[in-house]
PDB file of N, CA and C in Angstrom:
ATOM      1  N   UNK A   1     126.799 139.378  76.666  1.00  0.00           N
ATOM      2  CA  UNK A   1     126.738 138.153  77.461  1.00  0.00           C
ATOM      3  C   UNK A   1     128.156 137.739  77.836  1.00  0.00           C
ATOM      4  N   UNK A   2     128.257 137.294  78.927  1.00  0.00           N
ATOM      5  CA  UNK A   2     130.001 136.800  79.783  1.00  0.00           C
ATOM      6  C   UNK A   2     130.098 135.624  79.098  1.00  0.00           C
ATOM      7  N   UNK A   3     131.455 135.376  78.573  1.00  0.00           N
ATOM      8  CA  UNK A   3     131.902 134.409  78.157  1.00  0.00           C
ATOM      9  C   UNK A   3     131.900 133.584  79.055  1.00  0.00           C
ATOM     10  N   UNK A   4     131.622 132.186  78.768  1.00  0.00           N
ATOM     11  CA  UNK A   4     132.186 131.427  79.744  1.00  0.00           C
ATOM     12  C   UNK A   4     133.755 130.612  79.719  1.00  0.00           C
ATOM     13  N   UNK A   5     133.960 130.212  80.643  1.00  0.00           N
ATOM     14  CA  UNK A   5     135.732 129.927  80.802  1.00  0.00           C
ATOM     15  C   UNK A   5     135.735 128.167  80.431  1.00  0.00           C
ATOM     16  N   UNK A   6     136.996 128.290  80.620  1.00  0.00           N
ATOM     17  CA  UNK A   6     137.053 126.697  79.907  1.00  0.00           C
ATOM     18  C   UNK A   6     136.706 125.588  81.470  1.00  0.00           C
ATOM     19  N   UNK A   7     137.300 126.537  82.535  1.00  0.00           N
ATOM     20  CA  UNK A   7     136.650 125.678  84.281  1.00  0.00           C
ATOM     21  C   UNK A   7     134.824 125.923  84.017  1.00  0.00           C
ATOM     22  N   UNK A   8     134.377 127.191  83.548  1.00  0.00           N
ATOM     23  CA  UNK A   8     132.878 126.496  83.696  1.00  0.00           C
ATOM     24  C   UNK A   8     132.395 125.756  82.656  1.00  0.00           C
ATOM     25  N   UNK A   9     132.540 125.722  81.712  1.00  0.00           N
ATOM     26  CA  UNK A   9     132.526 124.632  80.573  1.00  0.00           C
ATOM     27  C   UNK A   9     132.658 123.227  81.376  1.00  0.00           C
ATOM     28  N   UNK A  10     133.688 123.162  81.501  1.00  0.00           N
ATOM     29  CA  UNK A  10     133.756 121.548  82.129  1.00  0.00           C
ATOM     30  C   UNK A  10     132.873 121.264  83.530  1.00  0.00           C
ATOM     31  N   UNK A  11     132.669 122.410  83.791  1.00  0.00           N
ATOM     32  CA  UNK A  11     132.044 122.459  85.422  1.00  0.00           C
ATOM     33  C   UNK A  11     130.268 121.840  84.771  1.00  0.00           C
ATOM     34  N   UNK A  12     130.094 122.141  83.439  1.00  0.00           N
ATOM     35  CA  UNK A  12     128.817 122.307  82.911  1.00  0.00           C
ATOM     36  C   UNK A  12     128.505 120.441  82.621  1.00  0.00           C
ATOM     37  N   UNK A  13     129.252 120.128  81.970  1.00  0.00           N
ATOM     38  CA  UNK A  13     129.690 119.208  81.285  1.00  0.00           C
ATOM     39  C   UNK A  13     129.435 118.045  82.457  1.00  0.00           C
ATOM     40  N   UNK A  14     130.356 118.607  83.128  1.00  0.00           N
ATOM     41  CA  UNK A  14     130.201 117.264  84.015  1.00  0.00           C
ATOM     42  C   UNK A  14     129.053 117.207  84.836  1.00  0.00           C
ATOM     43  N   UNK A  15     128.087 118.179  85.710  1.00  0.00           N
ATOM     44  CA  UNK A  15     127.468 118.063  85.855  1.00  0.00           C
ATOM     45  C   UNK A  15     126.133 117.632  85.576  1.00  0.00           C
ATOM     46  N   UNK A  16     125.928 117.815  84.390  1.00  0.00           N
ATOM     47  CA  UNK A  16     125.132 117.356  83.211  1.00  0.00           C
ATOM     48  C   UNK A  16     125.162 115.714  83.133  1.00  0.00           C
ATOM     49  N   UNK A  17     126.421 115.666  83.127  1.00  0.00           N
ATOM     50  CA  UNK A  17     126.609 113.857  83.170  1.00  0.00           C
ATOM     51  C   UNK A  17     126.173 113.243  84.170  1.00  0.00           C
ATOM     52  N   UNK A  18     126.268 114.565  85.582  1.00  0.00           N
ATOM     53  CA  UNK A  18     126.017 113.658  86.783  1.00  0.00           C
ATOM     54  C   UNK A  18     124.732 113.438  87.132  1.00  0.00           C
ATOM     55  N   UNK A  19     123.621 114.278  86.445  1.00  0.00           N
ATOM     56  CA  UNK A  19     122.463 114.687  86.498  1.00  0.00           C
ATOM     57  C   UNK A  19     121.985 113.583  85.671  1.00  0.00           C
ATOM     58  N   UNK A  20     122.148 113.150  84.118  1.00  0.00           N
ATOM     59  CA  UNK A  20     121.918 112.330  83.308  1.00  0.00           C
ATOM     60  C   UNK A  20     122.167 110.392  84.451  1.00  0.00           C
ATOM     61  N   UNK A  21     123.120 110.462  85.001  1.00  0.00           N
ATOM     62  CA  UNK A  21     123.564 108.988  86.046  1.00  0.00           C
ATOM     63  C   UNK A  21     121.960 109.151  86.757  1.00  0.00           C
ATOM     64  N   UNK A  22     121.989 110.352  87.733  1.00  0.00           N
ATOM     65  CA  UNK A  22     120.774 110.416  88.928  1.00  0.00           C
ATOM     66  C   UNK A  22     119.828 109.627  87.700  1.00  0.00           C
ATOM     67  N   UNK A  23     119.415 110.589  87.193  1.00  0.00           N
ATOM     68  CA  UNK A  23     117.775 110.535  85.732  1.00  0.00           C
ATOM     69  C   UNK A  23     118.267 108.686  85.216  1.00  0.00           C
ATOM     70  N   UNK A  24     119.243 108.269  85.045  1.00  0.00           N
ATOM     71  CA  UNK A  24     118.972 106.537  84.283  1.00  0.00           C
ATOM     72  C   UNK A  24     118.666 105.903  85.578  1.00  0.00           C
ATOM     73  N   UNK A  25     119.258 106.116  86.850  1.00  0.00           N
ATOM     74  CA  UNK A  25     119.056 105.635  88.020  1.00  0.00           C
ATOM     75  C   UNK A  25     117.372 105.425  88.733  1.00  0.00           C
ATOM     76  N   UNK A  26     116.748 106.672  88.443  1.00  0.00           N
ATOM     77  CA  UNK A  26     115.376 106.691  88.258  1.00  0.00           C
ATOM     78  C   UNK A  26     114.982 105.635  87.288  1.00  0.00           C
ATOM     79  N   UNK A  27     115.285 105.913  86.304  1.00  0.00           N
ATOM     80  CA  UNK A  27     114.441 105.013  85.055  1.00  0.00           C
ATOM     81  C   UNK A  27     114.715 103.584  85.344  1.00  0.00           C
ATOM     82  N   UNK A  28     115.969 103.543  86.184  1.00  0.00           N
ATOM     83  CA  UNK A  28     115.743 101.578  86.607  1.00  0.00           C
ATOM     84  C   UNK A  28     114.981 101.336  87.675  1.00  0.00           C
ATOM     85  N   UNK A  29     114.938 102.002  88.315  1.00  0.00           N
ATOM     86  CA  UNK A  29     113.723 102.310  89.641  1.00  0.00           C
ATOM     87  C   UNK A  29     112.940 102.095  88.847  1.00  0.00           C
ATOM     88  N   UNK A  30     111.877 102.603  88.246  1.00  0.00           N
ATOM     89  CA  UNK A  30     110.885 101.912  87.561  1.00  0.00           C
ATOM     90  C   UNK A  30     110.751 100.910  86.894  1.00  0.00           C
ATOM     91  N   UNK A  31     111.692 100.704  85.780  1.00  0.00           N
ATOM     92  CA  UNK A  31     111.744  99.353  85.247  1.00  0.00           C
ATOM     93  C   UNK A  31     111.770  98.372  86.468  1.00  0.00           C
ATOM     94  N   UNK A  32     112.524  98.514  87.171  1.00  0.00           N
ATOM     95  CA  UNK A  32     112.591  97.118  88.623  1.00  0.00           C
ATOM     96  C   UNK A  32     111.294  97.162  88.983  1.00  0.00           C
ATOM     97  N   UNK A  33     110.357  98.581  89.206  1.00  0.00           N
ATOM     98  CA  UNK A  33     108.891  98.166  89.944  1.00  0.00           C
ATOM     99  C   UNK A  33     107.855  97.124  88.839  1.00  0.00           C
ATOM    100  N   UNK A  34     108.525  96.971  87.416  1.00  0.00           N
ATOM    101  CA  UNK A  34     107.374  96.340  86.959  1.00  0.00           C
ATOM    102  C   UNK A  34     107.434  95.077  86.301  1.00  0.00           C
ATOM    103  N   UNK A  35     108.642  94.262  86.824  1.00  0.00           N
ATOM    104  CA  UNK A  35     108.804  93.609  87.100  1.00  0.00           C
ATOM    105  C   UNK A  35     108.154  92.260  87.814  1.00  0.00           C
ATOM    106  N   UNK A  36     107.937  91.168  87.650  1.00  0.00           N
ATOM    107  CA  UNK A  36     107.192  90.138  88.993  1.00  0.00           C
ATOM    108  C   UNK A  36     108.885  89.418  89.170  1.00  0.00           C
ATOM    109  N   UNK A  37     108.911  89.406  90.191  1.00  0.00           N
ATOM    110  CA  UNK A  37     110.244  88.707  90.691  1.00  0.00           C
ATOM    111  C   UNK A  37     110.052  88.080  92.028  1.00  0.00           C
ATOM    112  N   UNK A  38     110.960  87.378  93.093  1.00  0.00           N
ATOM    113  CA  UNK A  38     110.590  86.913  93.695  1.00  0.00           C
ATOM    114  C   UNK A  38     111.179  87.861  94.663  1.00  0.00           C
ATOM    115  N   UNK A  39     110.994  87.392  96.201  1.00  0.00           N
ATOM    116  CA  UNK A  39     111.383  88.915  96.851  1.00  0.00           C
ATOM    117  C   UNK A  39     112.476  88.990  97.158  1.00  0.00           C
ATOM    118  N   UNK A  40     113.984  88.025  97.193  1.00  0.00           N
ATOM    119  CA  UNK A  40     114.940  88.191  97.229  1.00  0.00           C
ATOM    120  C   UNK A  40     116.093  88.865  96.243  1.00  0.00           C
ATOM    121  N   UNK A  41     115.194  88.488  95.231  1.00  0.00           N
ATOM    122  CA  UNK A  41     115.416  89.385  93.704  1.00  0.00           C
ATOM    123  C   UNK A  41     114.968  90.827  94.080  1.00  0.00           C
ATOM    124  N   UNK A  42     114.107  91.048  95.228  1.00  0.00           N
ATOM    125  CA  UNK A  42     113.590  92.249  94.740  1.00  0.00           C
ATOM    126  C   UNK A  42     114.465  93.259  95.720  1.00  0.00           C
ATOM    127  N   UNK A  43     115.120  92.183  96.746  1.00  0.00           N
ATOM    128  CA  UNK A  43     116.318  93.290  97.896  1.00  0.00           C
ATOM    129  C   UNK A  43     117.516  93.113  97.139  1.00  0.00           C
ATOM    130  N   UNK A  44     117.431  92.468  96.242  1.00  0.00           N
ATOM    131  CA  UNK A  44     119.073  92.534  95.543  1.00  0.00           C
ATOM    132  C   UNK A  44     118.813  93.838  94.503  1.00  0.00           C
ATOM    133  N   UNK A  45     117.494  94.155  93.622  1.00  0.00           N
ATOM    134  CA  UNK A  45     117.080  94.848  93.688  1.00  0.00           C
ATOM    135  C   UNK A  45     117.825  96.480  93.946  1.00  0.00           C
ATOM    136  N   UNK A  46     117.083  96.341  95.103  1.00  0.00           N
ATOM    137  CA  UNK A  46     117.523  97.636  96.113  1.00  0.00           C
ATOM    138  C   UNK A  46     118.673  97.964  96.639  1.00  0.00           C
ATOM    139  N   UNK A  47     119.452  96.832  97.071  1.00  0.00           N
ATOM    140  CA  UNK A  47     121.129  96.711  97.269  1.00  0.00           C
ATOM    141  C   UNK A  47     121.131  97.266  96.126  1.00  0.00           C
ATOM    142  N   UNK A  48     120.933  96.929  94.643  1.00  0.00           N
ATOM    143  CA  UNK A  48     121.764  97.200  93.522  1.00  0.00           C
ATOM    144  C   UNK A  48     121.582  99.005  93.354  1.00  0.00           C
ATOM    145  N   UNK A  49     120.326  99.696  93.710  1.00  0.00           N
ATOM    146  CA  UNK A  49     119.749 100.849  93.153  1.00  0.00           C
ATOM    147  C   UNK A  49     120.517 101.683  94.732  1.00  0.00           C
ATOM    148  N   UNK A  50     120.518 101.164  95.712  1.00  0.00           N
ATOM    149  CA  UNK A  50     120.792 101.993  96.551  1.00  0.00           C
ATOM    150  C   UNK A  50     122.476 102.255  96.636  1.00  0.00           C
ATOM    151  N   UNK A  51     123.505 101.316  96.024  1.00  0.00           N
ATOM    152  CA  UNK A  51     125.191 100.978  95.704  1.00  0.00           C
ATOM    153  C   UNK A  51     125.153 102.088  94.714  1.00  0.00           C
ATOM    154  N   UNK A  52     123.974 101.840  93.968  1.00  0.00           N
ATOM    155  CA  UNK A  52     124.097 103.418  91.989  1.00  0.00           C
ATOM    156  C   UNK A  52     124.174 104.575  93.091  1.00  0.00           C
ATOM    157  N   UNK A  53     123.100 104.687  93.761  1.00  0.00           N
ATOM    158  CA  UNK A  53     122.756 106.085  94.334  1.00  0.00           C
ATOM    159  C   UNK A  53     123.708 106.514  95.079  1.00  0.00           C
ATOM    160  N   UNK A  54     124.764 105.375  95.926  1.00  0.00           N
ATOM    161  CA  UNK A  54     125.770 106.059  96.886  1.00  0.00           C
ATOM    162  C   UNK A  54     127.016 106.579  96.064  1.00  0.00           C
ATOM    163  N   UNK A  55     127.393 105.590  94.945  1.00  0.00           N
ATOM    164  CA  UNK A  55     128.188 105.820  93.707  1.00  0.00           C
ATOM    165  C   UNK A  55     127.868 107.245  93.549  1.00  0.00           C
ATOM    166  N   UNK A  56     126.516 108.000  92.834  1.00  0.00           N
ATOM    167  CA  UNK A  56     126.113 108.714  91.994  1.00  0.00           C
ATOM    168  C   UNK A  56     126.667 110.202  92.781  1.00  0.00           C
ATOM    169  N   UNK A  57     126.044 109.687  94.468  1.00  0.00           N
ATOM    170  CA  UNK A  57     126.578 111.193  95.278  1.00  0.00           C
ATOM    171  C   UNK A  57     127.522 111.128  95.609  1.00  0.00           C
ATOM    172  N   UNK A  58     128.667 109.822  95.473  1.00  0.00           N
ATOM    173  CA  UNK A  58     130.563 110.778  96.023  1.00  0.00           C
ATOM    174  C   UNK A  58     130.562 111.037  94.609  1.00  0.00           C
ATOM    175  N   UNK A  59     130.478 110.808  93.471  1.00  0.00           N
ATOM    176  CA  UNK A  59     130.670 111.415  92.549  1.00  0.00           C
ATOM    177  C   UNK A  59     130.242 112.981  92.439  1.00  0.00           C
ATOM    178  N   UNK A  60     129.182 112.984  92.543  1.00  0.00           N
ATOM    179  CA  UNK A  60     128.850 114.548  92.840  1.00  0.00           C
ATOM    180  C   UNK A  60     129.647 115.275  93.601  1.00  0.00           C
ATOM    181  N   UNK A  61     129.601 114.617  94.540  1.00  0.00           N
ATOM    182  CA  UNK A  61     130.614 115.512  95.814  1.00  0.00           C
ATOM    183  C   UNK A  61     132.112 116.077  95.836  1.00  0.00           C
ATOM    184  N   UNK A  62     132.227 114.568  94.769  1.00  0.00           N
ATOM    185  CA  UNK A  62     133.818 115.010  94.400  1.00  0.00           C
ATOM    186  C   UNK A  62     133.767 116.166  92.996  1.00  0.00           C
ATOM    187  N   UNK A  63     132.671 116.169  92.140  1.00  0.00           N
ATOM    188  CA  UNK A  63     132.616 117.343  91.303  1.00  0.00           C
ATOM    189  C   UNK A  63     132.650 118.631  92.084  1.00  0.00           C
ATOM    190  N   UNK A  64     131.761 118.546  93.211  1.00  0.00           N
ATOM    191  CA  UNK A  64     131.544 119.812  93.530  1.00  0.00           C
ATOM    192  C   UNK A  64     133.196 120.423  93.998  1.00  0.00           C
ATOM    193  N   UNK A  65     133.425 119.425  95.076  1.00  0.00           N
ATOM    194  CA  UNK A  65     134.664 119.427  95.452  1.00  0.00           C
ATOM    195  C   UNK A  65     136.287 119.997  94.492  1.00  0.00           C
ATOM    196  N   UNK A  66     136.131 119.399  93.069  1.00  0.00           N
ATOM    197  CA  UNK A  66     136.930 119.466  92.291  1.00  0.00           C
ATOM    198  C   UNK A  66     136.964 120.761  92.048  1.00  0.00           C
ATOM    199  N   UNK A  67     135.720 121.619  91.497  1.00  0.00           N
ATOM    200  CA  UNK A  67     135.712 122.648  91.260  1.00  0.00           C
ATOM    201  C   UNK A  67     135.647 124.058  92.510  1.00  0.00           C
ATOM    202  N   UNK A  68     135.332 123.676  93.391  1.00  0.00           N
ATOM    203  CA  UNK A  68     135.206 124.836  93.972  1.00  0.00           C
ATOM    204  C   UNK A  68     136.792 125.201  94.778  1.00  0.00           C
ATOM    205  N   UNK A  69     137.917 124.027  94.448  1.00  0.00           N
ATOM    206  CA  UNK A  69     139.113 124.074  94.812  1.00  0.00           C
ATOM    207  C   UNK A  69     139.875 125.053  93.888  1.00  0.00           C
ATOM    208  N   UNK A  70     139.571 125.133  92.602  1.00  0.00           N
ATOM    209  CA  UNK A  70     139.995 125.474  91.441  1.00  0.00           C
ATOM    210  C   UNK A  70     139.657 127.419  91.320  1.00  0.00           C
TER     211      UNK A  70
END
């Protein structure tokens, strides 16, 4: 079996983390659906889940980015 290097190690690592952000991001998506709130609560809501999600992909992007420079 190929060793792996200390760039895919971290390449592993972090991705994993970024995957774990997406997956809690889901799980507040649900917690928010079960919820009774009123409906301005419920677009602040969505502002809040859709700000995680734009966060979640430059982060990604810049992983991908980081590594495929390397």
């Amino acid at each position: 079996m190929e060793q792996l290097g200390y760039q895919d190690i971290e390449w592993r690592n972090d991705w994993q983390i970024i995957v774990k952000i997406f997956e809690t991001i889901d799980e507040l998506k649900s917690q928010f659906k079960k919820l009774d709130v009123s409906y301005l609560r419920e677009v602040q809501q969505k502002i809040l889940i859709l700000n995680l999600e734009k966060y979640a992909w430059s982060l990604q992007n810049y992983i991908i980015e980081k590594y495929s420079r390397e």
